[in-house]
PDB file of N, CA and C in Angstrom:
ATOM      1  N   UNK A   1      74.607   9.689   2.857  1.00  0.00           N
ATOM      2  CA  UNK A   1      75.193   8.605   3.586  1.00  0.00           C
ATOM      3  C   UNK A   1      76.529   9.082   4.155  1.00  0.00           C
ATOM      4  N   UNK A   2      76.683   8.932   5.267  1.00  0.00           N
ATOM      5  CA  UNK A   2      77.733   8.990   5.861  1.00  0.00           C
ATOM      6  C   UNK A   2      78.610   7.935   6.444  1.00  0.00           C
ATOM      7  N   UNK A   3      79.814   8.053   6.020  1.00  0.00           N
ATOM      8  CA  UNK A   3      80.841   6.920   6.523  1.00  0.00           C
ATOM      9  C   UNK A   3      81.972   7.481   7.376  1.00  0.00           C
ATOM     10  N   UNK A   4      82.093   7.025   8.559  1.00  0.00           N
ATOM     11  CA  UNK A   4      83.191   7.349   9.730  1.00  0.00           C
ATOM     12  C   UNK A   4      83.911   6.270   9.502  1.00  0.00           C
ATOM     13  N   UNK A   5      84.999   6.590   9.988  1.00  0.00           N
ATOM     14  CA  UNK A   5      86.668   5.607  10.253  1.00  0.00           C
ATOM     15  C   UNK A   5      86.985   6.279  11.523  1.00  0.00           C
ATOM     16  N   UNK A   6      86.298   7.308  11.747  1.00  0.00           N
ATOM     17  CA  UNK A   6      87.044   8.287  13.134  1.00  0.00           C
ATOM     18  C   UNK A   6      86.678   8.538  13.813  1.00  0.00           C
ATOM     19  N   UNK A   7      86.699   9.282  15.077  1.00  0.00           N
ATOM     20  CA  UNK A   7      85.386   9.554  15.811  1.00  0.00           C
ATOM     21  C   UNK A   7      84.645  10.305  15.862  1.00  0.00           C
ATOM     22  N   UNK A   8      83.191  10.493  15.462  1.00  0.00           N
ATOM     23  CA  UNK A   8      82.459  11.414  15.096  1.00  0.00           C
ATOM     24  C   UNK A   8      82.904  12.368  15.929  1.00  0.00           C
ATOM     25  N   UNK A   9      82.797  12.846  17.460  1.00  0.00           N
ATOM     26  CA  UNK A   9      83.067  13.557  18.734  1.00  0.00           C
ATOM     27  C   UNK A   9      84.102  14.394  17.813  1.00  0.00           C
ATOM     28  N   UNK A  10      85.545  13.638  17.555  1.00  0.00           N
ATOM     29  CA  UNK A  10      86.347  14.597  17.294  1.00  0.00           C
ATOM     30  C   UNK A  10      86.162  15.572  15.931  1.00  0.00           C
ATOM     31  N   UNK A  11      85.141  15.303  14.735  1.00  0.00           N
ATOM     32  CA  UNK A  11      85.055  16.293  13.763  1.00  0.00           C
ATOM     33  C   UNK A  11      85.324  17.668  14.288  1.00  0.00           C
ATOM     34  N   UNK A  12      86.042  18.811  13.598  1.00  0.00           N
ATOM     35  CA  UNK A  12      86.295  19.601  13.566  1.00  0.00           C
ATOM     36  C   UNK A  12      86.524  20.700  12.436  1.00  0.00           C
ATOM     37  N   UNK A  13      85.821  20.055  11.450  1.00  0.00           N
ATOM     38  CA  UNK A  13      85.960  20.924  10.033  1.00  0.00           C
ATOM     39  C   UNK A  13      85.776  19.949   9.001  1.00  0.00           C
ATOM     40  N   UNK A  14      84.926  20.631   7.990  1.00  0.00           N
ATOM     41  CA  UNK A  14      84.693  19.775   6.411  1.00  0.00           C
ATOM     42  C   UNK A  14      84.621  20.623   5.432  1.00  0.00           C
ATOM     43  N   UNK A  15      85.178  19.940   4.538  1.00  0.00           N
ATOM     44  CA  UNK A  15      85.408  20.809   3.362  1.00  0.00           C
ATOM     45  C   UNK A  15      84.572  20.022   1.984  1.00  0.00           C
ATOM     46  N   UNK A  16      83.858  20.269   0.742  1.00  0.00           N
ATOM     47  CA  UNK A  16      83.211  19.817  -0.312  1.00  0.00           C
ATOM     48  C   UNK A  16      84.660  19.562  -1.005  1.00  0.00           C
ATOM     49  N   UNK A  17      84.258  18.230  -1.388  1.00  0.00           N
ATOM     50  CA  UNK A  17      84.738  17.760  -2.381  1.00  0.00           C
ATOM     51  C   UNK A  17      84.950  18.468  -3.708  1.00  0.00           C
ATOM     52  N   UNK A  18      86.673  18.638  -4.310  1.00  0.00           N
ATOM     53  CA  UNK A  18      86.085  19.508  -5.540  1.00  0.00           C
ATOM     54  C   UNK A  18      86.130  18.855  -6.237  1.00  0.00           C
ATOM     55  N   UNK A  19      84.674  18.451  -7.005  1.00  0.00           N
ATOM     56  CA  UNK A  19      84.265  17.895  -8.111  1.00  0.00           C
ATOM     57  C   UNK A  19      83.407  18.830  -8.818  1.00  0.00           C
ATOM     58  N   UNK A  20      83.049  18.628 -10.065  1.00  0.00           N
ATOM     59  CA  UNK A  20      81.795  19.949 -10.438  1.00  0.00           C
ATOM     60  C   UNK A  20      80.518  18.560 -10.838  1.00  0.00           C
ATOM     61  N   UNK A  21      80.897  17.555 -10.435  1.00  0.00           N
ATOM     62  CA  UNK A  21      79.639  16.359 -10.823  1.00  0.00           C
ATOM     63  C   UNK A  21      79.425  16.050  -9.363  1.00  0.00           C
ATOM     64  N   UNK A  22      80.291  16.280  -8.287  1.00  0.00           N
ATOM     65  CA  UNK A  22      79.760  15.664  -6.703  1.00  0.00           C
ATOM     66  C   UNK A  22      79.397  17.097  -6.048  1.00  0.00           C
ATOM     67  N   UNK A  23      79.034  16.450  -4.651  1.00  0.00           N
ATOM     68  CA  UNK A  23      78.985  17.646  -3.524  1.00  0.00           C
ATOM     69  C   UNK A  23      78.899  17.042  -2.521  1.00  0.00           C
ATOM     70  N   UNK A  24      79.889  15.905  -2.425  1.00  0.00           N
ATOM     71  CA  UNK A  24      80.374  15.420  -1.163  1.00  0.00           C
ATOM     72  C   UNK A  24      81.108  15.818  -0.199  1.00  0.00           C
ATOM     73  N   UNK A  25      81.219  15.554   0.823  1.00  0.00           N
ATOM     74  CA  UNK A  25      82.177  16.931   2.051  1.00  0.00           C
ATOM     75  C   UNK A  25      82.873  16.295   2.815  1.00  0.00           C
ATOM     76  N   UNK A  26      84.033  16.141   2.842  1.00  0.00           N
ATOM     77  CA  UNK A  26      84.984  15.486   3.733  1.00  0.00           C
ATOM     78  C   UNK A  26      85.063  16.092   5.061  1.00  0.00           C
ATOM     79  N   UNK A  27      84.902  15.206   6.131  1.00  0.00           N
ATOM     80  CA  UNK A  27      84.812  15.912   7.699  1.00  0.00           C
ATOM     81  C   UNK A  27      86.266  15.585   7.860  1.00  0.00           C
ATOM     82  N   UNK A  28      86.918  16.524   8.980  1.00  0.00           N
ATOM     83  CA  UNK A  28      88.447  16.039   9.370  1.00  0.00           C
ATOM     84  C   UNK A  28      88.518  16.443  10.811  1.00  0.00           C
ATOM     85  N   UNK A  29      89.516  16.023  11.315  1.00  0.00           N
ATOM     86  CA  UNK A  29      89.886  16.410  12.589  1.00  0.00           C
ATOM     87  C   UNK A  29      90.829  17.285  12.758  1.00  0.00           C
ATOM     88  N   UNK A  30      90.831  18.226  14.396  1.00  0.00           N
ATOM     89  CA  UNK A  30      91.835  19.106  14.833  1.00  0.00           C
ATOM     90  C   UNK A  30      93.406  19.155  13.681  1.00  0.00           C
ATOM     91  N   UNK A  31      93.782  18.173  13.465  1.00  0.00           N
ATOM     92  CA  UNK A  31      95.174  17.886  12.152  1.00  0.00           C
ATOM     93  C   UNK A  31      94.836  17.774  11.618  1.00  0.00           C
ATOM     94  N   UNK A  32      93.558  18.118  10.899  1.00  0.00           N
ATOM     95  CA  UNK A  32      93.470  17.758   9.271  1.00  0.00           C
ATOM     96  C   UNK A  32      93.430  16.613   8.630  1.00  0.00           C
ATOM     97  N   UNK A  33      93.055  15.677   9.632  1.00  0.00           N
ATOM     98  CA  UNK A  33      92.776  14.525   8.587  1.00  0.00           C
ATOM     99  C   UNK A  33      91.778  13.713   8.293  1.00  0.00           C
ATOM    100  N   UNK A  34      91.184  13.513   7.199  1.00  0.00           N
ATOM    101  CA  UNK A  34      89.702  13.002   7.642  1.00  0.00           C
ATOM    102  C   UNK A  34      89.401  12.148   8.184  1.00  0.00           C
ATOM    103  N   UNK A  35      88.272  12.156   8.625  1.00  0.00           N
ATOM    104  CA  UNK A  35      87.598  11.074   9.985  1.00  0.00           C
ATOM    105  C   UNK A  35      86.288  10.666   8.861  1.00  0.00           C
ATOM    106  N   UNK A  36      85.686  11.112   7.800  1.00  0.00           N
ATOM    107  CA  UNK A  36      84.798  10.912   7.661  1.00  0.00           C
ATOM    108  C   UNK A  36      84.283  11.436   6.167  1.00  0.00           C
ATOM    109  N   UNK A  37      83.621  10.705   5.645  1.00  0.00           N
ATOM    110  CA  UNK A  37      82.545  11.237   4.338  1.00  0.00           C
ATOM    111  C   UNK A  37      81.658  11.505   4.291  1.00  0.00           C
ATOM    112  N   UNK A  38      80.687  12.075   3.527  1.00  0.00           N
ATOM    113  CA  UNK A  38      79.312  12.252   3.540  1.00  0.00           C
ATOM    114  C   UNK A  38      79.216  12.100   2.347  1.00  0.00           C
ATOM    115  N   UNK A  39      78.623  11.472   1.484  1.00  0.00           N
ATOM    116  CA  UNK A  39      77.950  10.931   0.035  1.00  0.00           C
ATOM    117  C   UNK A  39      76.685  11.580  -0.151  1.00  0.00           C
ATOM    118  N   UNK A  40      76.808  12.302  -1.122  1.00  0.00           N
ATOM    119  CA  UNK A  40      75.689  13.527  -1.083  1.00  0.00           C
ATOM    120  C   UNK A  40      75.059  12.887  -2.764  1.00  0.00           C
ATOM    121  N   UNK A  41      73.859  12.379  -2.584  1.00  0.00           N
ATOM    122  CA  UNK A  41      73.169  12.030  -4.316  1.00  0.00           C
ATOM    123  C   UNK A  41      73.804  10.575  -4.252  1.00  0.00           C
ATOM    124  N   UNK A  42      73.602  10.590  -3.511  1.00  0.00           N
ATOM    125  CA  UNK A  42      73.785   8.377  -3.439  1.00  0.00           C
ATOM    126  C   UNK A  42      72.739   7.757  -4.098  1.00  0.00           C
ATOM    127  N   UNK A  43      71.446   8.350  -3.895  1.00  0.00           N
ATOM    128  CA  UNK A  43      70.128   7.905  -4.325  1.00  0.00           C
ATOM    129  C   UNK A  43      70.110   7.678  -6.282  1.00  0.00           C
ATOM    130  N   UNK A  44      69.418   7.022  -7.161  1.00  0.00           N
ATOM    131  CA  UNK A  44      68.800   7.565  -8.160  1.00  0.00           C
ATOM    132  C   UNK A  44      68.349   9.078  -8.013  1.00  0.00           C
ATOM    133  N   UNK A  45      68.229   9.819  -9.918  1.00  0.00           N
ATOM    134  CA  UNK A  45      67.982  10.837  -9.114  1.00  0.00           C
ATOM    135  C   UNK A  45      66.668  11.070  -8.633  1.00  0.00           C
ATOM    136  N   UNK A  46      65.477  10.160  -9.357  1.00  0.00           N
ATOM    137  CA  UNK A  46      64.003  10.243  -8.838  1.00  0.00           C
ATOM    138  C   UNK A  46      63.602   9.697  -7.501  1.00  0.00           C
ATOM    139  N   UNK A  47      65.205   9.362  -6.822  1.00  0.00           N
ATOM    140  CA  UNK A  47      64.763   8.629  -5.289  1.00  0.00           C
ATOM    141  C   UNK A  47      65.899   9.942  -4.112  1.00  0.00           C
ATOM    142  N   UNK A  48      66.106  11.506  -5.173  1.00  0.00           N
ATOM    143  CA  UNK A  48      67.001  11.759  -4.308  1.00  0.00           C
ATOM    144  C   UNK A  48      66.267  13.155  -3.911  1.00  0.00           C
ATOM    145  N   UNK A  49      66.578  12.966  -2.426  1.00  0.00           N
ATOM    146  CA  UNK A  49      65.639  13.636  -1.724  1.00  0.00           C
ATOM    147  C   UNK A  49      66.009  15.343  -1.697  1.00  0.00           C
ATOM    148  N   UNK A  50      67.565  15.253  -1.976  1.00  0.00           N
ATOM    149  CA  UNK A  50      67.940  17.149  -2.106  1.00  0.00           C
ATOM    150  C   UNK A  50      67.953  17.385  -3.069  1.00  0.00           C
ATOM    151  N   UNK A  51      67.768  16.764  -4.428  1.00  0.00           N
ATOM    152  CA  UNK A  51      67.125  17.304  -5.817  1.00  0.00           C
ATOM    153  C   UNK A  51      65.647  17.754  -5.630  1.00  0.00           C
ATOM    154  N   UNK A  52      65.107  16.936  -5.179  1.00  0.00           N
ATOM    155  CA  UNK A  52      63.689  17.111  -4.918  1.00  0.00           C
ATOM    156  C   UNK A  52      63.198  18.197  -4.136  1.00  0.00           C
ATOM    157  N   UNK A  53      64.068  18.701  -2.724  1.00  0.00           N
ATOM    158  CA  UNK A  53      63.827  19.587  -2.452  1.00  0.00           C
ATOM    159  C   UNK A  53      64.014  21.069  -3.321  1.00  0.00           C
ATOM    160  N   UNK A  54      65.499  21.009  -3.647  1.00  0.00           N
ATOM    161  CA  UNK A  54      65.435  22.222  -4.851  1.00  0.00           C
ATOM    162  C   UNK A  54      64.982  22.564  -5.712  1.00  0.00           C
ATOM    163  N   UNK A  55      64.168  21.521  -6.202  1.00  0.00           N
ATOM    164  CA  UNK A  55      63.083  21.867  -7.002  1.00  0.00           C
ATOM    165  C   UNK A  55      62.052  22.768  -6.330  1.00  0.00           C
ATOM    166  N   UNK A  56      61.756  21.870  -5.052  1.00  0.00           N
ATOM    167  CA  UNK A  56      60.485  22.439  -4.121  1.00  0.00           C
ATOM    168  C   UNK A  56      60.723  23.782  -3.959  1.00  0.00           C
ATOM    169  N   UNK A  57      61.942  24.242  -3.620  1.00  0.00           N
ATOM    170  CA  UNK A  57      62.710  25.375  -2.488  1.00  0.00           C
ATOM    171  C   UNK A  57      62.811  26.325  -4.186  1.00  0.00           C
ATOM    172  N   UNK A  58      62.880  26.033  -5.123  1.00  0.00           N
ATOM    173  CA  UNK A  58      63.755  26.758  -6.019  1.00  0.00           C
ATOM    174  C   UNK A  58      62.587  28.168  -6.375  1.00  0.00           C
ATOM    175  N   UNK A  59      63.940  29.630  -5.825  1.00  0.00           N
ATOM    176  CA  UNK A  59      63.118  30.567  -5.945  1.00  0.00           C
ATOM    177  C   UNK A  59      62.230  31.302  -4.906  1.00  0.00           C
ATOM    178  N   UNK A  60      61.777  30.321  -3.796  1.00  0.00           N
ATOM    179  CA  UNK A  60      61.516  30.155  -2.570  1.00  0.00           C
ATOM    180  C   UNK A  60      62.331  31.497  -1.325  1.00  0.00           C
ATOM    181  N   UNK A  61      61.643  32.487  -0.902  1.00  0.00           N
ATOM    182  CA  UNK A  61      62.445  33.467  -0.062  1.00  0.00           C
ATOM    183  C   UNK A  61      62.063  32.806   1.487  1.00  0.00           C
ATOM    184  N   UNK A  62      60.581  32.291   1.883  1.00  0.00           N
ATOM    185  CA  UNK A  62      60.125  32.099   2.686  1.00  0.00           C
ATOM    186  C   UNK A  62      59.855  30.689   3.376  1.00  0.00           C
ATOM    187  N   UNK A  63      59.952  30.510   4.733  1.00  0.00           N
ATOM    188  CA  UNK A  63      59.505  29.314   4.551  1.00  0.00           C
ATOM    189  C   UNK A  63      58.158  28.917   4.659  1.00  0.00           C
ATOM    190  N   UNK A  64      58.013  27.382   3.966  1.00  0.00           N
ATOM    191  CA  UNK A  64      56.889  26.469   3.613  1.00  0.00           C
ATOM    192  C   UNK A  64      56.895  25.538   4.275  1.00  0.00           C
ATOM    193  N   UNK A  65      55.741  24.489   4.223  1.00  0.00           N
ATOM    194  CA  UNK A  65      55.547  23.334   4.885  1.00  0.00           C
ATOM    195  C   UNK A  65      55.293  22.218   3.460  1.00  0.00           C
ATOM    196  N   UNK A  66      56.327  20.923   3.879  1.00  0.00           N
ATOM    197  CA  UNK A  66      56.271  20.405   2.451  1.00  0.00           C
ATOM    198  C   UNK A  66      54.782  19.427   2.877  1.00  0.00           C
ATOM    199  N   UNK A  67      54.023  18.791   1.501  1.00  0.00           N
ATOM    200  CA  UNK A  67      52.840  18.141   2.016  1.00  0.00           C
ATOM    201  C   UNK A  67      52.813  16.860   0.857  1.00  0.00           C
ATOM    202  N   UNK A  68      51.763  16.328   0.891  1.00  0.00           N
ATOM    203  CA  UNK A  68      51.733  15.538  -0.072  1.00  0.00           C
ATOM    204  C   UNK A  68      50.366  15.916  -1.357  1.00  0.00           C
ATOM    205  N   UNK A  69      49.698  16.758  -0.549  1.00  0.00           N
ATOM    206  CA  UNK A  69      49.135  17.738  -1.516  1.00  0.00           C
ATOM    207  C   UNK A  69      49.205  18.618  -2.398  1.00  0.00           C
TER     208      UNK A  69
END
């Protein structure tokens, strides 16, 4: 999920949140100040879709096609 206060147009750099429990990334503008969040694992974790992929991906050199098969 992403939340703006700023104008997307002007992003110019983001940096991860340092947490060692998040991996959220603050977007900022030309001065450094943020314009924006990204909420990374907002979901439950059985409803979260980049756990799920790393599971899929984990180990993975090549790419795949994900299926429901």
């Amino acid at each position: 999920m992403n939340i703006w206060w700023g104008d997307p147009q002007d992003a110019y750099e983001s940096e991860e949140v340092e947490a060692q429990d998040r991996n959220d990334v603050i977007v900022k503008d030309k001065q450094g100040r943020p314009i924006s969040i990204e909420i990374i694992g907002l979901l439950p974790k059985e409803l979260n879709v980049s756990e799920k992929l790393d599971q899929l991906t984990a180990g993975k050199k090549t790419p795949f096609i994900l299926s429901s098969e």
